[in-house]
Each structure stands twice: as C-alpha cells, then as structure tokens.
Protein backbone atom coordinates (compact mmCIF):
# COMPACT_ATOMS: atom_id res chain seq x y z
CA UNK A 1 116.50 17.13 70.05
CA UNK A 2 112.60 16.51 70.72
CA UNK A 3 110.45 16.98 67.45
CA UNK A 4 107.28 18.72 68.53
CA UNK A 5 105.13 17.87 65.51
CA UNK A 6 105.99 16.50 61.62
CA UNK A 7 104.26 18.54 58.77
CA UNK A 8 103.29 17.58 55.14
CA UNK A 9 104.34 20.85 54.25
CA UNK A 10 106.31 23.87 56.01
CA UNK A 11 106.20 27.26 54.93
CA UNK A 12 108.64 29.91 55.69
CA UNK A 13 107.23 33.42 55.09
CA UNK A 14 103.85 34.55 54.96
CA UNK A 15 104.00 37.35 51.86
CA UNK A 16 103.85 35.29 48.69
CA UNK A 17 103.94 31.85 50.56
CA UNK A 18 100.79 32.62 52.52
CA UNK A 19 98.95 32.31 48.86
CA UNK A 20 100.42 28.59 48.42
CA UNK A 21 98.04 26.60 50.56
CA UNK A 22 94.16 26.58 49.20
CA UNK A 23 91.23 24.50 48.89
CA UNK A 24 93.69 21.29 47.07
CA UNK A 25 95.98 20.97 50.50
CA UNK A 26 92.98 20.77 52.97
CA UNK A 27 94.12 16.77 53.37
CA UNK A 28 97.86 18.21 54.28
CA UNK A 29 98.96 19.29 57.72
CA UNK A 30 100.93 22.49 56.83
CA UNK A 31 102.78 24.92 59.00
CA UNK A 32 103.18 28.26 58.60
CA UNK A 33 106.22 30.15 60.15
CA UNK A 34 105.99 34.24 60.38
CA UNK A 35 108.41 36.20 63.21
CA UNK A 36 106.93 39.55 61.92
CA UNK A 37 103.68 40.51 60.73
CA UNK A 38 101.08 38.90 58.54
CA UNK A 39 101.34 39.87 54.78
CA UNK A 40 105.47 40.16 53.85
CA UNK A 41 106.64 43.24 52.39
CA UNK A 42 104.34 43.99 49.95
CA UNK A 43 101.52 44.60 52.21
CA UNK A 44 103.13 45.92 55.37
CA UNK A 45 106.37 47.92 54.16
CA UNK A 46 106.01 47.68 50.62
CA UNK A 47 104.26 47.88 47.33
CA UNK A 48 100.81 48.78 48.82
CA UNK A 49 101.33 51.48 51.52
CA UNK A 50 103.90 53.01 49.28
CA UNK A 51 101.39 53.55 46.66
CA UNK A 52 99.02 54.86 48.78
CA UNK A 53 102.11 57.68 50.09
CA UNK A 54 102.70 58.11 46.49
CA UNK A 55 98.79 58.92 45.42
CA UNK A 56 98.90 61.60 48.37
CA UNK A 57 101.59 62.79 46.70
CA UNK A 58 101.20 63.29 43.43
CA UNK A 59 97.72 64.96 44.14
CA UNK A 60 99.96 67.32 46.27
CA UNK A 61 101.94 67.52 42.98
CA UNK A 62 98.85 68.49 40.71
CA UNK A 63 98.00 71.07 43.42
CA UNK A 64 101.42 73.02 43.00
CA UNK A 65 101.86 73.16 39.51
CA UNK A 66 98.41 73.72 38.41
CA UNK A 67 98.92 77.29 37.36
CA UNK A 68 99.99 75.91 33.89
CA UNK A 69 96.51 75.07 33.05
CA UNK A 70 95.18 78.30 33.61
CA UNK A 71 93.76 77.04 37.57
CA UNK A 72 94.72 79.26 40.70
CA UNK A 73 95.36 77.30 43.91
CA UNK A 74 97.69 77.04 46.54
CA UNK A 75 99.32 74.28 48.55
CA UNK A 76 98.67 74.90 52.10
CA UNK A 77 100.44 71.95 53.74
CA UNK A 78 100.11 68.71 54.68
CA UNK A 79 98.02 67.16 57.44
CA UNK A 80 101.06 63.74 57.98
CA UNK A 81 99.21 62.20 60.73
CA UNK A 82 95.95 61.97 58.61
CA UNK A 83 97.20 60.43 54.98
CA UNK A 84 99.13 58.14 58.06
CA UNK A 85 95.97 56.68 59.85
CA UNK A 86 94.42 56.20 56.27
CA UNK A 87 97.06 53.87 55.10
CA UNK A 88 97.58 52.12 58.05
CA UNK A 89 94.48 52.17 60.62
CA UNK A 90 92.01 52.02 58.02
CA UNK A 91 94.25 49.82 55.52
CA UNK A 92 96.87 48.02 55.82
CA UNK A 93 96.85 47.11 59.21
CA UNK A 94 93.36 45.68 59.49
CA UNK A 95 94.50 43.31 56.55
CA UNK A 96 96.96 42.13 58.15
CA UNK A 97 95.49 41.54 61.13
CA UNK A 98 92.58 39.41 59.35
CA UNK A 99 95.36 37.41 57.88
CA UNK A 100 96.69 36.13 60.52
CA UNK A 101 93.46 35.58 62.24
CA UNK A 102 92.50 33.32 59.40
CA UNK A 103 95.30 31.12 59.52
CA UNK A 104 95.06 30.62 63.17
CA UNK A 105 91.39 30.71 62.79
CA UNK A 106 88.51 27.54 62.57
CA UNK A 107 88.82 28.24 59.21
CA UNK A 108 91.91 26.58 58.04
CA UNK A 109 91.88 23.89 60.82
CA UNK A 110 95.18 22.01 58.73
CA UNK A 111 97.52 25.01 59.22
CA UNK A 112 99.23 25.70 62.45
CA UNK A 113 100.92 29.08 62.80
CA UNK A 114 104.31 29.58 64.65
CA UNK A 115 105.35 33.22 64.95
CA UNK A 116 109.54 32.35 65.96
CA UNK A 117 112.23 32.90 63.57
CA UNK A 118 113.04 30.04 61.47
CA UNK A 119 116.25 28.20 61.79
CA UNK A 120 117.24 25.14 60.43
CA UNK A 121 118.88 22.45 62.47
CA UNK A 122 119.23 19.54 60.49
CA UNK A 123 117.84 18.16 56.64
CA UNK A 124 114.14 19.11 56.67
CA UNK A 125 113.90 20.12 60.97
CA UNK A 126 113.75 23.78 61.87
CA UNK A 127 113.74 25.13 65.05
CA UNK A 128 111.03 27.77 65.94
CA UNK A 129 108.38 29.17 68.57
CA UNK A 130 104.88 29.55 69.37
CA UNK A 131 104.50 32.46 71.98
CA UNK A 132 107.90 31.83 74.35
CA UNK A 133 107.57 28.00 73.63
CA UNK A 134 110.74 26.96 71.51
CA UNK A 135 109.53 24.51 68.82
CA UNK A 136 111.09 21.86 66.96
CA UNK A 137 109.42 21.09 63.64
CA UNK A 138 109.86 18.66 60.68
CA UNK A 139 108.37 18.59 57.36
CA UNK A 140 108.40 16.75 54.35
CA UNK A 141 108.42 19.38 52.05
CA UNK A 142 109.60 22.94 53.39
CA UNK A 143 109.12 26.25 51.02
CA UNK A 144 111.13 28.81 51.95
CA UNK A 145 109.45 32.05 51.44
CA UNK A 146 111.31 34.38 53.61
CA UNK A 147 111.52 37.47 51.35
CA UNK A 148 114.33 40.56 51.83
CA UNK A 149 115.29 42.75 54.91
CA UNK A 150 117.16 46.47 53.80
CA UNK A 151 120.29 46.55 53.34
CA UNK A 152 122.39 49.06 55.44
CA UNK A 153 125.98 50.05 54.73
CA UNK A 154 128.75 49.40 57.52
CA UNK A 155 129.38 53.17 56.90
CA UNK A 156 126.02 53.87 58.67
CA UNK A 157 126.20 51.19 60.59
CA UNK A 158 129.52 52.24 62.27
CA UNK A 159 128.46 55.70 62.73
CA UNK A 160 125.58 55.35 65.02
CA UNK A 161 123.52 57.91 63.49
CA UNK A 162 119.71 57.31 63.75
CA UNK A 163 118.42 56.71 60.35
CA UNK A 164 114.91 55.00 59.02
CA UNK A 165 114.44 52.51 56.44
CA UNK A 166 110.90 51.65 54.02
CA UNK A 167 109.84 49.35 56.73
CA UNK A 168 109.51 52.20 59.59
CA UNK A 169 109.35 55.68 57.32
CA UNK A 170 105.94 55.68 56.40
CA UNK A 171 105.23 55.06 60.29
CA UNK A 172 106.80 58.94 61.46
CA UNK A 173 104.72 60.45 64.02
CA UNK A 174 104.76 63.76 62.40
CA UNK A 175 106.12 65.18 58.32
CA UNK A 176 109.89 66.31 58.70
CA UNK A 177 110.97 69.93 57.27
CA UNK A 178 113.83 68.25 55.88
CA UNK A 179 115.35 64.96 54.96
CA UNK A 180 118.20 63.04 53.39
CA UNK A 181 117.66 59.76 51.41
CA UNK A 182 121.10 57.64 50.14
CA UNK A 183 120.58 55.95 47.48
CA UNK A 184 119.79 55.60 43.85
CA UNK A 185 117.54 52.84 43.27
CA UNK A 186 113.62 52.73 43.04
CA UNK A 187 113.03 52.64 46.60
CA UNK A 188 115.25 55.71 47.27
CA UNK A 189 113.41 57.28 44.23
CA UNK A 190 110.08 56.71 45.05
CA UNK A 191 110.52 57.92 48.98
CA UNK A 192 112.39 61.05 47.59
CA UNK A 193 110.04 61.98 45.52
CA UNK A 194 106.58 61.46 47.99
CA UNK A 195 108.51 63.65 50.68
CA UNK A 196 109.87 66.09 48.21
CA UNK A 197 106.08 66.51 47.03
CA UNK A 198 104.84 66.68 50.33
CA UNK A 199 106.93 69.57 51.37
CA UNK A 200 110.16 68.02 52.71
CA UNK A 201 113.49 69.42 51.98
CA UNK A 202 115.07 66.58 50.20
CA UNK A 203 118.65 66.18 50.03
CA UNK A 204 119.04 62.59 47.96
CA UNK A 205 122.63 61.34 47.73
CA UNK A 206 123.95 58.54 45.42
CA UNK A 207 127.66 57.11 44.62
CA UNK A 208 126.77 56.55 40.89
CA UNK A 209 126.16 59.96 39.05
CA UNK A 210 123.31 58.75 36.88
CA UNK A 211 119.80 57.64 39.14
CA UNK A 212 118.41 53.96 38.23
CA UNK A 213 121.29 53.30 36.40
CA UNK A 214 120.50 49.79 35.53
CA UNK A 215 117.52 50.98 32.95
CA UNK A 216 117.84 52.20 29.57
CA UNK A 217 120.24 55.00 29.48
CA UNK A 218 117.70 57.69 27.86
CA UNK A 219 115.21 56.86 30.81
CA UNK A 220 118.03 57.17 33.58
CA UNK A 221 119.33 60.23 32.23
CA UNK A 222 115.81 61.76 31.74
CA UNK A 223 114.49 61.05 35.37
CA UNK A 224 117.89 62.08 37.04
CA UNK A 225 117.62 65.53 35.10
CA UNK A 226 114.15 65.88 36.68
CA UNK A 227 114.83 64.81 39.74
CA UNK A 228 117.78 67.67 39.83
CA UNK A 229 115.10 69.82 39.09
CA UNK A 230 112.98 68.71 41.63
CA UNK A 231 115.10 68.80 45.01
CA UNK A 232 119.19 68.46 45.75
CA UNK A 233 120.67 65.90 44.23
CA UNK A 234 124.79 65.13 44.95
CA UNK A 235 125.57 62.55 42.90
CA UNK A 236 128.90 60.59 41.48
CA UNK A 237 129.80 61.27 45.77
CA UNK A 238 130.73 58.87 48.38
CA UNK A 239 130.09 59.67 51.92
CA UNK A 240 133.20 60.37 54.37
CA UNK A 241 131.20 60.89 57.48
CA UNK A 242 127.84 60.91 59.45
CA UNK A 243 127.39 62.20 62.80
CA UNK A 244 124.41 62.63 64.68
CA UNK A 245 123.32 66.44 65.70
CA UNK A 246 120.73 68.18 67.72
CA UNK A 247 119.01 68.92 64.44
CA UNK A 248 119.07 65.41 62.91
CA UNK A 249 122.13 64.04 60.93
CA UNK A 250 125.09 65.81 59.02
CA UNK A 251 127.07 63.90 56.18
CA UNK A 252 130.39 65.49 55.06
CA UNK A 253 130.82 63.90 51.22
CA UNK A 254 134.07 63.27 49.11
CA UNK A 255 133.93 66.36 47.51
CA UNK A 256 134.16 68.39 50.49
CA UNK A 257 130.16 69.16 50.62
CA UNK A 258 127.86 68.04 53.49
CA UNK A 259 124.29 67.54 53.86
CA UNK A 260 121.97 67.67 56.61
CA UNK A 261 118.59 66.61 57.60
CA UNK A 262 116.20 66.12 60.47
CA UNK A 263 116.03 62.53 59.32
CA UNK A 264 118.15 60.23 57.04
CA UNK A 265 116.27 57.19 54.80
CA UNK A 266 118.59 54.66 53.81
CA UNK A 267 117.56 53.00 50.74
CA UNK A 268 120.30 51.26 49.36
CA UNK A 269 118.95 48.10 48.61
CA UNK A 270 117.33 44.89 50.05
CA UNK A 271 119.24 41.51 51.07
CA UNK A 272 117.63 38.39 50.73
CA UNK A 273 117.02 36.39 53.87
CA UNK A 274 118.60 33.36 53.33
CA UNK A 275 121.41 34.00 55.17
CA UNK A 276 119.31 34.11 58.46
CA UNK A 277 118.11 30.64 57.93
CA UNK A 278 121.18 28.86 58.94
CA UNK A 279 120.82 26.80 55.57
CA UNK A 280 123.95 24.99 55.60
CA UNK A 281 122.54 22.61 58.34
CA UNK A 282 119.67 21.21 56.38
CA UNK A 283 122.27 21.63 53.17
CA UNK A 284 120.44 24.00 51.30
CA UNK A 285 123.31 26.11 49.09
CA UNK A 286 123.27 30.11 48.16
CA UNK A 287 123.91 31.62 45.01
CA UNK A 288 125.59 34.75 45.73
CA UNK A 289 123.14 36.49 48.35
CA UNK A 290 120.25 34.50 47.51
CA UNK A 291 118.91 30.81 48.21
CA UNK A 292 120.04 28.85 45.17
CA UNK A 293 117.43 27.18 42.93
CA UNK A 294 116.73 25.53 40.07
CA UNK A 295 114.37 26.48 37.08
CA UNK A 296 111.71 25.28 38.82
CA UNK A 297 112.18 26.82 42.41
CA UNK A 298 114.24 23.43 44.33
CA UNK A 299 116.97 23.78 46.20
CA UNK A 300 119.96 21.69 46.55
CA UNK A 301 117.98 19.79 49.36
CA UNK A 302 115.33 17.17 48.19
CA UNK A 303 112.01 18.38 49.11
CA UNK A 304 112.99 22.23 50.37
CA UNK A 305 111.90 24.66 47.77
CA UNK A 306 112.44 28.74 47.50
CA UNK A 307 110.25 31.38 46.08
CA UNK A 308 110.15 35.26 45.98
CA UNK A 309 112.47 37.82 47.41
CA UNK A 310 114.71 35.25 49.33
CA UNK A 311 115.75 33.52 46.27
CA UNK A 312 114.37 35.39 43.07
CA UNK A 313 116.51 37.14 40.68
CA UNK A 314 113.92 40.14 40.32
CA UNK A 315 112.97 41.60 44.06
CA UNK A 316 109.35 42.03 42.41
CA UNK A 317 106.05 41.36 44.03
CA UNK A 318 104.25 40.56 40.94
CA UNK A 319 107.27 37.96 40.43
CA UNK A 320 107.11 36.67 43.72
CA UNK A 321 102.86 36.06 43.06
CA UNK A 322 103.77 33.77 40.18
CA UNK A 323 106.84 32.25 41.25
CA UNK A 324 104.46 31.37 44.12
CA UNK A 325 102.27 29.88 41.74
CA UNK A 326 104.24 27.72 40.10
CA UNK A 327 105.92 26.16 43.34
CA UNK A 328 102.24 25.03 43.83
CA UNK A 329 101.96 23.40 40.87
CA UNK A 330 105.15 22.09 41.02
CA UNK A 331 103.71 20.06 44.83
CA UNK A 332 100.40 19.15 43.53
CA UNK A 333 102.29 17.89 40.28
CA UNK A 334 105.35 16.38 40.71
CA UNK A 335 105.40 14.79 36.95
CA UNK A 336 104.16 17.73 35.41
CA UNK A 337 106.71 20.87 36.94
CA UNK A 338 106.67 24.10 35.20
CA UNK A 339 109.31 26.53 34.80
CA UNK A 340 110.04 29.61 37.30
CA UNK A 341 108.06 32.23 34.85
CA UNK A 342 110.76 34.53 34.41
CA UNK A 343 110.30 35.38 30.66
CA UNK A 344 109.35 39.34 30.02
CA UNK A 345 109.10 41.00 33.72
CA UNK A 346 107.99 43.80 33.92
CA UNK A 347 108.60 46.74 36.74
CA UNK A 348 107.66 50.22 36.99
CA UNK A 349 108.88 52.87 39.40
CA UNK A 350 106.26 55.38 41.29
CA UNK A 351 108.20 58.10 40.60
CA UNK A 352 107.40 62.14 39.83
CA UNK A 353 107.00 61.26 36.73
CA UNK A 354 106.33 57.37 36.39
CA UNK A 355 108.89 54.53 34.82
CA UNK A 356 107.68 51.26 33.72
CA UNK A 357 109.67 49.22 32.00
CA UNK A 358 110.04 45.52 30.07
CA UNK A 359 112.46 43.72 27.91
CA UNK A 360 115.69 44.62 26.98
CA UNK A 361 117.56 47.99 27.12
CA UNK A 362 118.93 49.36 24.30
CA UNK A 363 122.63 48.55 25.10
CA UNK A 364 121.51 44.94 26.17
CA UNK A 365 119.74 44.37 22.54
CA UNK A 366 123.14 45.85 20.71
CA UNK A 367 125.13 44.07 22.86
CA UNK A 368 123.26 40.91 22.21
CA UNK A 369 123.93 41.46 18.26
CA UNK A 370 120.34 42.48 17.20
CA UNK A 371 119.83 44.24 14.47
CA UNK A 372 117.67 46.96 16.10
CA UNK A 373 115.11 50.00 15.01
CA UNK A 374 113.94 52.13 17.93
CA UNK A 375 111.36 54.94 18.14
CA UNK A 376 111.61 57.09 20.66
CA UNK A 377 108.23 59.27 20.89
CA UNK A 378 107.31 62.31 23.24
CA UNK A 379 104.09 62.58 24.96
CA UNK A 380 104.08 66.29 23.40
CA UNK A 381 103.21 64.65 20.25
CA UNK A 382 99.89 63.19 20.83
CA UNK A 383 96.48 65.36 21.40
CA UNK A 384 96.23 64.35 25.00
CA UNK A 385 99.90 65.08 25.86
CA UNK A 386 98.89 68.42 24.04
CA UNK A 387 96.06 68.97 27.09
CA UNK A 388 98.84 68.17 29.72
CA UNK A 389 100.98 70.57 27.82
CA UNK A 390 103.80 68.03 28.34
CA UNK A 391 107.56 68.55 27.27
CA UNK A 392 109.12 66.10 29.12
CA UNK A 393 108.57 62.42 28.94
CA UNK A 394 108.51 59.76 26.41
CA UNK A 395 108.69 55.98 25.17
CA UNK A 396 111.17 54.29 23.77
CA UNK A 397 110.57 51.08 21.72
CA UNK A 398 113.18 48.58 20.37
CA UNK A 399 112.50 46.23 18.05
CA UNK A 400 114.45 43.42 15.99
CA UNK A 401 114.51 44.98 12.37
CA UNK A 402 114.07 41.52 10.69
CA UNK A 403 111.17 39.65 12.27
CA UNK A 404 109.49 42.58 14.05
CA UNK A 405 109.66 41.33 17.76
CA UNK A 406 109.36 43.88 20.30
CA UNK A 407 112.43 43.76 21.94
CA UNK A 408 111.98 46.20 24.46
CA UNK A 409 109.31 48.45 25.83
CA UNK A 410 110.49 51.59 28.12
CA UNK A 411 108.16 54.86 29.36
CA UNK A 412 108.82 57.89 31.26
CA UNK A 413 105.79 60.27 32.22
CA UNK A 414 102.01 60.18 33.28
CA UNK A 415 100.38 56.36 33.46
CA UNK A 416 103.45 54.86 32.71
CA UNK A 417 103.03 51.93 34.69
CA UNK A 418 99.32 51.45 32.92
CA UNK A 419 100.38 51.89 29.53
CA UNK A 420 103.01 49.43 29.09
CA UNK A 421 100.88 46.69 29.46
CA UNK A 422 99.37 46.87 26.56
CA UNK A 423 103.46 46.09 25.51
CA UNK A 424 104.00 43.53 27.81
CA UNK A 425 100.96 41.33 26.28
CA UNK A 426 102.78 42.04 22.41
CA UNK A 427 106.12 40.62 24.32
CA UNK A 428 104.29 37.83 26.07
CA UNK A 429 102.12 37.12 23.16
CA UNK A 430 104.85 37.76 20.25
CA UNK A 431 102.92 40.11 18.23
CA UNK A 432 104.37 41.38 15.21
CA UNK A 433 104.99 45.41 15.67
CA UNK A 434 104.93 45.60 11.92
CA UNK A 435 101.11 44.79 12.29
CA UNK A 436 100.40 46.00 15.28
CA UNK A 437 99.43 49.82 15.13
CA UNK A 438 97.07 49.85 11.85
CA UNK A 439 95.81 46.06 13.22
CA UNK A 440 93.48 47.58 15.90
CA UNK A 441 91.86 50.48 17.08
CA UNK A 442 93.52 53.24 19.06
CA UNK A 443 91.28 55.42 20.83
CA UNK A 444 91.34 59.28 19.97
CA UNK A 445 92.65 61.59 21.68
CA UNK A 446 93.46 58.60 24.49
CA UNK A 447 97.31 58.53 25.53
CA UNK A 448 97.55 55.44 23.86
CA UNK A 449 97.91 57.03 20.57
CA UNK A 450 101.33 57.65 22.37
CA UNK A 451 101.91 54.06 22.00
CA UNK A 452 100.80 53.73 18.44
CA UNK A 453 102.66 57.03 17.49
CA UNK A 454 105.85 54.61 18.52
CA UNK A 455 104.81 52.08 16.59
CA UNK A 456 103.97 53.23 13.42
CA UNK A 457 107.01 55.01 13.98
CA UNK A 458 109.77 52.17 14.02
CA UNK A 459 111.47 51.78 10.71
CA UNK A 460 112.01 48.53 9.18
C-alpha cells in the first residue's frame, strides 16, 4: 500500500464539513473528500430547494382558497419546468458549482479536493480518487462528515418498481397528474403536500395510523386530520405488493385496497453513512446506525472525529451547522473542548399548514414526573388570526408549574417555523414564563399576540 500524500487534517463530506476549514487552518494541509456534489444535502437535495418547492406551493395554495376572503381567482395550472429551472439553474446549482470551484481554486491553495468515495483501509489511511486515479491518503486528524443517503425498504427494493426519492424528485422533467408518497415522516409530509398543492393526485401511505407520530400528540393528530382533508391518506396499512404498470405503479395494501400513481416517492427515512466507510478497519465503532461519538464529536479512534447526519442524533441541518462548529473548536483547542450543543433543538416541518417544534412533548414532560400547566391557544383567538379567518391551528405550551420553565414549545398553522423562536430563546435563555408576557411588548394586532395569549394563559 503506497501513501500518495499525508494531511494535517482530512475531511469526509462537504455539507457541514466544508464550513470547518477557514482563515485559522491556512498553515494546515487539509483534504477534502466529496464523491457527489458540492454542498451535502442541505443545499443540493435538501433543506434549500425544498423550501423553494414549498414557497411555489403554498402561493399555489393562497391562489385556491382565496374565495374566503371575499377575492375571485382561479388556479390555472402549473408551469413544472419553470419553478424547476428557478431552483436549480438559477439557484442551487450555480452554488454548488462555485463551491467546488473554490476549494479547488487559487484561493484555498492548502486544501486538495478528491472527488472518490471514501474508504478506510487502516487507523487514520483512506483510500480514495482524484478523476480515475485511485488515491491513498493519510491524515492526522480525519472528520467524518459524510451525512445520510434515503432509506428504501427491501419491499421496494425487491419489487423492481421505479420509484424516486428527495434527492431526484424535485429534478422531474415534467409535473405528474398523480402520485403516491410512503411514508409518514417530515420528508414524506412536506413532498405530499407541495405536489398535492401543485395539482398532483396524491395518494400518501403510512404503516402508523397517526402522521409525525413522534411529536406531541395534539399536533400529530391535528396535521393528520388536515392532511385527510387535503388528499388520500391510507394509514395504520402495510403494503402487500408493488408492481410496475404502463401507467406508473400499483400497490395492493393489507386491507385489501390498492393505490396507484404515475410515480411513487419513497420517503421513509434517511440512513446515516457510516456504514459505507468501512470503519471497522481504521476501528472507528457505530452506535446503532450511526458513527459512535462522544459528547464532544470523537470517535473510538484517536484523532477521527464525526459530525452531522452521519453520526448526529437529530438529522437537522441547523444541528449539523453547530455540531460543525464545535468540532472546530474542539481542533483549534484541544484543552478547551466544548460539548456537542444538543440542548433545546429545534425543527419545524414545511407543511400545509407549518409545524415547528422545541422541547419536550407533553407525554415526555409527564412521563419525566413534572408537574406540568399547558395552554393550548388557537390562532382564531387573536385579531390577526381573526383577518385569516382561521379555525384550525394552534400552540401548545408546557411549562413546569413550580419554577416556571418552559418546558416545551409546539405550533401548528401560518409562520410556525418563525414564531417559535421567540420560544426557543426563553428555553435557551431560561426565562421565567411567569414574567414573560406582561415583561415586554407584544405588538398589536401582530400574530405574536398568539404567543402571549399562551402565555398569559398558563396557570400556575
């Protein structure tokens, strides 16, 4: 085994990783190891194009149901190919692009890109490529930043159907009349509900009869009740068999039903990477699915450490950012290592309505032995849910009777994912909720009041 060059520091992933190296490892030879495209998840397949799908969609949304403000118009259709060059040719692909060119670039002379997939031979030696040349690298520190692939089921994978996943769905050369998404989770959501907005016959199909059933029960029941009312939902149903037609693909459930669409999403969850990495030679240990690490992001092999997707307990990008972060720190200060910031994550889902969510459910804080108040309050309560003349969506605020800690912040409905953080800084921050409302100015008639309306409204 001939080692073609030794590195100060080896990277493995260029989403969250890319961010590592900056102005305070120009004196460190670094390489940077990306088989796919510039940017991770997040940029290419991910949190940003997804957005920008879901924006399309929910102006599609205000379109359709705007006779209930007293305005007359009429959805005419969708031009696919158009909101598709926007995201990508003018967007995301550019970006990407520019990444990479800057790493390889004049610009960042210490960093050496190799675009082969990583695999590890030995402690601290991975073997790689540059173009069709097979590489054999060492390093004395290695991150492994390798993020999450989808997850398909051996059900689908048996069958032989055709079916998409986020990382090729946005990237259809023309809209679909119809379509069938499995799964439950936010991914599966969030698709369901752009293409179900855009004019797609949506057929979403789950084995657990409640939809993100790992949130607060009153949120998961709310948003699978609207998403009944939004397209078909079969639910609490396992699949028996998929077979590929002229038309697309037809699924045959437990309950004797079958589905059909021109095009089946699978969105069943992502797998971290690690298991790609061929770990055990350079003895780097899993936990479960994930790469195994400490509380502050080593792994079992001196000098190797893991951040984001590949080894994170949340799948998060916002998580992966500061994990990120803090395996910097941890290099540049090896006496001075801070935590994996893990305390109060938040996550919200761009769903038809929005979720956004932080802290603990109301089961976990009961469960926990908390002596609890919560407030749940409607957006039909407050002057500016009056103008949307809403009726369905809400927050729902836990907090620890005795010391007035927030325990847990959830929302359902319009800006969700902007008004929580105003609850994720009390969390952060431990404010006192008892305080809190008549301590500051809420605007009027601003949605916020929402938020104070909870408040106040929490009995102690």
């Amino acid at each position: 085994m001939t080692v073609s060059a030794h590195y100060d520091l080896i990277i493995i992933g260029t989403g969250s990783g890319n961010s590592i190296p900056g102005p305070e490892f120009d004196d460190k030879k670094i390489a940077i190891i990306e088989k796919g495209t510039f940017g991770g998840t997040c940029l290419n397949v991910g949190c940003i194009p997804t957005k920008m799908f879901v924006y399309a969609s929910e102006i599609a949304h205000v379109v359709r149901t705007s006779e209930k403000y007293g305005i007359t118009s009429k959805f005419l259709g969708v031009d696919w190919p158009s909101i598709v060059s926007r995201v990508f040719d003018a967007r995301i692909d550019p970006i990407a692009r520019g990444g990479e060119a800057y790493r390889r670039g004049d610009e960042t002379p210490n960093i050496d890109v190799y675009d082969g997939h990583a695999s590890f031979v030995a402690p601290k030696t991975i073997k790689t490529a540059q173009g069709e040349q097979e590489k054999i690298i060492t390093g004395d520190q290695i991150i492994i930043a390798a993020g999450a692939r989808p997850q398909i089921p051996s059900q689908v994978l048996e069958s032989g159907v055709k079916y998409y996943t986020n990382e090729n769905i946005m990237r259809l050369e023309q809209l679909p009349e119809s379509m069938v998404v499995l799964g439950g989770g936010f991914i599966a959501l969030e698709f369901a509900h752009v293409f179900s907005s855009l004019g797609v016959k949506v057929t979403l199909i789950n084995r657990s009869p409640r939809l993100l059933r790992t949130l607060d029960a009153d949120i998961s029941q709310r948003i699978t009740e609207l998403t009944a009312q939004a397209m078909d939902t079969r639910l609490g149903v396992n699949i028996t068999t998929l077979e590929q037609t002229d038309a697309g693909v037809s699924i045959t459930l437990d309950n004797g039903e079958t589905a059909s669409g021109e095009v089946l999403l699978v969105a069943t969850g992502r797998i971290p990477n690690g298991d790609q990495l061929n770990l055990e030679a350079a003895g780097i240990a899993m936990d479960g699915a994930r790469v195994k690490v400490d509380e502050f992001g080593r792994t079992t092999a001196e000098g190797v450490w893991a951040c984001g997707d590949v080894s994170s307990p949340y799948q998060l990008k916002h998580v992966a950012n500061a994990e990120a972060r803090a395996v910097r720190h941890n290099l540049l200060h090896p006496d001075d290592l801070v935590a994996m910031p893990h305390e109060h994550v938040p996550a919200a889902v761009f769903t038809q309505p929005q979720i956004a969510t932080v802290g603990l459910t109301q089961q976990q804080a009961e469960e926990q032995g908390f002596d609890i108040t919560v407030k749940i309050q409607h957006y039909g309560d407050v002057a500016y849910g009056w103008a949307m003349e809403d009726t369905e969506h809400f927050v729902k605020l836990i907090a620890d009777r005795g010391t007035g800690t927030l325990l847990g912040a959830h929302f359902i409905g319009p800006q969700a994912a902007t008004l929580i953080q105003q609850l994720i800084t009390v969390m952060a921050f431990d404010l006192d909720v008892r305080t809190l409302a008549r301590g500051q100015y809420w605007i009027h008639p601003a949605l916020t009041e929402l938020t104070e309306n909870a408040l106040l409204g929490l009995e102690f």
